[in-house]
C-alpha atoms as a PDB file:
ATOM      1  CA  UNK A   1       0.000   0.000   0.000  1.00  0.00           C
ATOM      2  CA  UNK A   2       0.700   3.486  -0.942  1.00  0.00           C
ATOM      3  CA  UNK A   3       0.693   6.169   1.816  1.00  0.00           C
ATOM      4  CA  UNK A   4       1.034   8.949  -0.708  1.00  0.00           C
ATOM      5  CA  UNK A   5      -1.257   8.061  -3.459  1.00  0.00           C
ATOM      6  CA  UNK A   6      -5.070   8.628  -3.761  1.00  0.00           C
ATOM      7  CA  UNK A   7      -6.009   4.233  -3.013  1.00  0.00           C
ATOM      8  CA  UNK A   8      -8.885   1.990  -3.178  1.00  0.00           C
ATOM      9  CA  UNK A   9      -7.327  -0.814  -0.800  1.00  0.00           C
ATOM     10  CA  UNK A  10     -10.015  -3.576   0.145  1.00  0.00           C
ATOM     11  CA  UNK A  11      -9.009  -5.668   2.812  1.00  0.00           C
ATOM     12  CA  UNK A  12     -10.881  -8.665   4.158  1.00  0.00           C
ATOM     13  CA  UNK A  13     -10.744 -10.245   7.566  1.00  0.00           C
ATOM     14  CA  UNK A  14     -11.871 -14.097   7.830  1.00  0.00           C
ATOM     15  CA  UNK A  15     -12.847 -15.040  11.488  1.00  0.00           C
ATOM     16  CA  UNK A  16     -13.973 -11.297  12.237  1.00  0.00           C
ATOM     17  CA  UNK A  17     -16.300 -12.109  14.838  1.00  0.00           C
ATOM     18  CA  UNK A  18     -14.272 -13.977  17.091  1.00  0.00           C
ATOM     19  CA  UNK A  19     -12.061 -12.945  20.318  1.00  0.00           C
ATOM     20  CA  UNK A  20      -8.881 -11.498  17.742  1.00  0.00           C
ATOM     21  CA  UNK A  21     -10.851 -10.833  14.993  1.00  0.00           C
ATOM     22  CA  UNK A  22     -12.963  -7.917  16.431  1.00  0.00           C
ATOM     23  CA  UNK A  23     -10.100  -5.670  17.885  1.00  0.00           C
ATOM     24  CA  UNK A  24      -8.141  -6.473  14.857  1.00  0.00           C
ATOM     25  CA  UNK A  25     -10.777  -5.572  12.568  1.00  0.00           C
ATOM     26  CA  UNK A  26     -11.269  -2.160  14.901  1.00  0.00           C
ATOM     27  CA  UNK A  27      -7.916  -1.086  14.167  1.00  0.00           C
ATOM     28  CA  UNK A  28      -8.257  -2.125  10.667  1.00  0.00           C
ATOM     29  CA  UNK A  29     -11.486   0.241  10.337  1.00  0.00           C
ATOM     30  CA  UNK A  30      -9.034   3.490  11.453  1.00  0.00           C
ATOM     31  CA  UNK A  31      -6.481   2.570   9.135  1.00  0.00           C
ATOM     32  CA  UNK A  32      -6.536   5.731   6.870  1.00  0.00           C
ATOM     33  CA  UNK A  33      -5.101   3.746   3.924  1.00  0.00           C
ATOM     34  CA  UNK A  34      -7.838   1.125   4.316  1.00  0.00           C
ATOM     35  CA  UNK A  35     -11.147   2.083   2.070  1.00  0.00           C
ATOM     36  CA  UNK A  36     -12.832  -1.176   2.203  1.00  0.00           C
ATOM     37  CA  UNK A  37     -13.411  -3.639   5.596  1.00  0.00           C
ATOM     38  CA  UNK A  38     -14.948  -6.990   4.532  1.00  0.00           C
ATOM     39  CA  UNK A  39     -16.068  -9.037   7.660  1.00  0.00           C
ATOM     40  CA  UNK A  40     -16.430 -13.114   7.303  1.00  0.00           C
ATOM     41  CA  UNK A  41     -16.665 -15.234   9.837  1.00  0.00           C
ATOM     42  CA  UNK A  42     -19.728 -18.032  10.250  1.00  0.00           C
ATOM     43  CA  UNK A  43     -22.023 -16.634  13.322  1.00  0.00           C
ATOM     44  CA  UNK A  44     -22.393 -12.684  14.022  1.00  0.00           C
ATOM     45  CA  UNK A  45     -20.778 -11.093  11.497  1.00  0.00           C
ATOM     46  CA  UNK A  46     -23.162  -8.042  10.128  1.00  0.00           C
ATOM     47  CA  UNK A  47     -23.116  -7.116  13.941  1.00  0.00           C
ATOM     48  CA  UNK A  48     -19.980  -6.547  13.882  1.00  0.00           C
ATOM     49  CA  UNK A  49     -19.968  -5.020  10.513  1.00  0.00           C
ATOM     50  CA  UNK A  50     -22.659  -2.579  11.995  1.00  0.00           C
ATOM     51  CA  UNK A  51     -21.230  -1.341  14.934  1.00  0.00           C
ATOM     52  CA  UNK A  52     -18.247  -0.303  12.999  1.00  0.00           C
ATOM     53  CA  UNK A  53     -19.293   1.430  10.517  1.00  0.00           C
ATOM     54  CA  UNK A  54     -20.544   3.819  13.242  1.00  0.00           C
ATOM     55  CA  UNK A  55     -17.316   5.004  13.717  1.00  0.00           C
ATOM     56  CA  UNK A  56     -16.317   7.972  11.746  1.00  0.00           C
ATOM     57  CA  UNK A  57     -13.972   7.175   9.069  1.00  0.00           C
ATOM     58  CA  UNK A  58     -13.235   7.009   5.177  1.00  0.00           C
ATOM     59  CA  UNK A  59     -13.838   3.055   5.156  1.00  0.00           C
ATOM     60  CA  UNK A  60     -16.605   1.340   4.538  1.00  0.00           C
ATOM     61  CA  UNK A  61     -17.468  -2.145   6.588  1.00  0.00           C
ATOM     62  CA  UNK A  62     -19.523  -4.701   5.108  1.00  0.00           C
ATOM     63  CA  UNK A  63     -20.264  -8.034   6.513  1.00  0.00           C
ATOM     64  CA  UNK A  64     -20.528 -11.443   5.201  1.00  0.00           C
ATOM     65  CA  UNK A  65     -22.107 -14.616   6.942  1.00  0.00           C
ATOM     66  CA  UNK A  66     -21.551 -18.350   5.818  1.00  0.00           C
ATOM     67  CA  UNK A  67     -20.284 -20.436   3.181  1.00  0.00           C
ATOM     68  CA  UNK A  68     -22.240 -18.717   0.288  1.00  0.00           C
ATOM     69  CA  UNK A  69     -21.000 -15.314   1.258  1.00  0.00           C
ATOM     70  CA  UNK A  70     -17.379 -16.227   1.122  1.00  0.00           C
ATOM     71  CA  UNK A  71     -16.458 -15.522  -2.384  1.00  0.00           C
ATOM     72  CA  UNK A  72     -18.169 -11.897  -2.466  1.00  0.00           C
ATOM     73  CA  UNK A  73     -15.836 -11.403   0.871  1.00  0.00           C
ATOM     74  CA  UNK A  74     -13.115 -12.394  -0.874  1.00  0.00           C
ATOM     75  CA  UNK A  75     -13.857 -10.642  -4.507  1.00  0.00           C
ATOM     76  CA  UNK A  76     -11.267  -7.503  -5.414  1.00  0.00           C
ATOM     77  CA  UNK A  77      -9.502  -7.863  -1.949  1.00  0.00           C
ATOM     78  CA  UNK A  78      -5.519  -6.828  -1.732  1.00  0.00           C
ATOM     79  CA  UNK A  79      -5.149  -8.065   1.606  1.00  0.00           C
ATOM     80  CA  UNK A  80      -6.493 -10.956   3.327  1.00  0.00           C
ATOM     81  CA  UNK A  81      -6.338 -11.910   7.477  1.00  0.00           C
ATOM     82  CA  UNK A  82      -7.173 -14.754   8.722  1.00  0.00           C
ATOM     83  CA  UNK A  83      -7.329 -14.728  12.561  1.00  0.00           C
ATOM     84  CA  UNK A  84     -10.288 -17.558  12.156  1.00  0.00           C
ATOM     85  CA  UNK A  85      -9.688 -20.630  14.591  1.00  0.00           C
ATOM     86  CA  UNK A  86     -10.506 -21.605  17.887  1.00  0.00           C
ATOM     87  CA  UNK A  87      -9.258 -21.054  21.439  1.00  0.00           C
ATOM     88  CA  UNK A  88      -7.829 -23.743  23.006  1.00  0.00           C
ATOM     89  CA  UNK A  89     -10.590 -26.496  25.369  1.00  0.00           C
ATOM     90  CA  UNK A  90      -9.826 -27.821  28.621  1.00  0.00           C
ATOM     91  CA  UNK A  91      -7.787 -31.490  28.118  1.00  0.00           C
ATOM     92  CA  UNK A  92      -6.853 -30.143  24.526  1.00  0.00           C
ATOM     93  CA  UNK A  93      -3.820 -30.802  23.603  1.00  0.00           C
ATOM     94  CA  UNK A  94      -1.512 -28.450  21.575  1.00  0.00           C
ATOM     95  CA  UNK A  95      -1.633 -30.983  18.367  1.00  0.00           C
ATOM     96  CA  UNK A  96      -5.355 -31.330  19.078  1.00  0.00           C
ATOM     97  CA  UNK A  97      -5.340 -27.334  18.565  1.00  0.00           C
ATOM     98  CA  UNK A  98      -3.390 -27.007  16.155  1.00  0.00           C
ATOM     99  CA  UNK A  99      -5.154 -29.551  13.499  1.00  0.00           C
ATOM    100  CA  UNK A 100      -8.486 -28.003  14.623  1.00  0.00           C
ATOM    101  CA  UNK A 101      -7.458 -25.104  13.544  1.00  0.00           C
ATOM    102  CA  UNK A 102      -5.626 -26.467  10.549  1.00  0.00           C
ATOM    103  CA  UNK A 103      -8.484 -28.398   9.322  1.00  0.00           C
ATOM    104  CA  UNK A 104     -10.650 -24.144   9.263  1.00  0.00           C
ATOM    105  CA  UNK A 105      -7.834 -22.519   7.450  1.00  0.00           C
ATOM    106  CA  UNK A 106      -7.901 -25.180   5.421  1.00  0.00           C
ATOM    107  CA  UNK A 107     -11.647 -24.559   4.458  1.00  0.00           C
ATOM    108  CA  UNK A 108     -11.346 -21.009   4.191  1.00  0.00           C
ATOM    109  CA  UNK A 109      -8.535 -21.383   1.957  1.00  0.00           C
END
């Protein structure tokens, strides 16, 4: 990205809803260089979506639930994060975790 040039820089978070997603996607939403938020995750996500674009700044949010939204997320984005997994379960062990969370990136991907 550009921090001189007029942009139009869409970037898409996947897992917005959850515990990381929604401060990262905050400080996404004030990033001046940012024009376009896109918001996946599977539960919650035009909530999220909503209560940022209440705050004031040049980007726009949108949100996108489910499976069948994933593509429009994904269409004309320059950047994509994917903070999307799960937090670690009593008697989980770290392989446990880790293929768990394998197995969503995976999907998303």
């Amino acid at each position: 990205f550009s921090t001189t040039s007029a942009s139009n820089n869409k970037v898409a978070v996947l897992g917005a809803s959850g515990g990381i997603g929604q401060p990262m996607s905050l400080l996404l939403k004030h990033n001046p260089i940012i024009t376009q938020l896109a918001l996946y995750d599977i539960a919650h996500t035009p909530g999220v979506a909503c209560d940022l674009s209440h705050i004031e700044t040049a980007s726009t949010v949108t949100g996108y639930l489910g499976d069948a939204e994933l593509g429009a997320c994904l269409d004309g984005c320059d950047v994509v994060v994917c903070p999307a997994g799960v937090p670690r379960k009593p008697g989980m062990t770290r392989d446990d975790l880790f293929n768990t969370n394998a197995s969503i990136v995976r999907d998303l991907v």
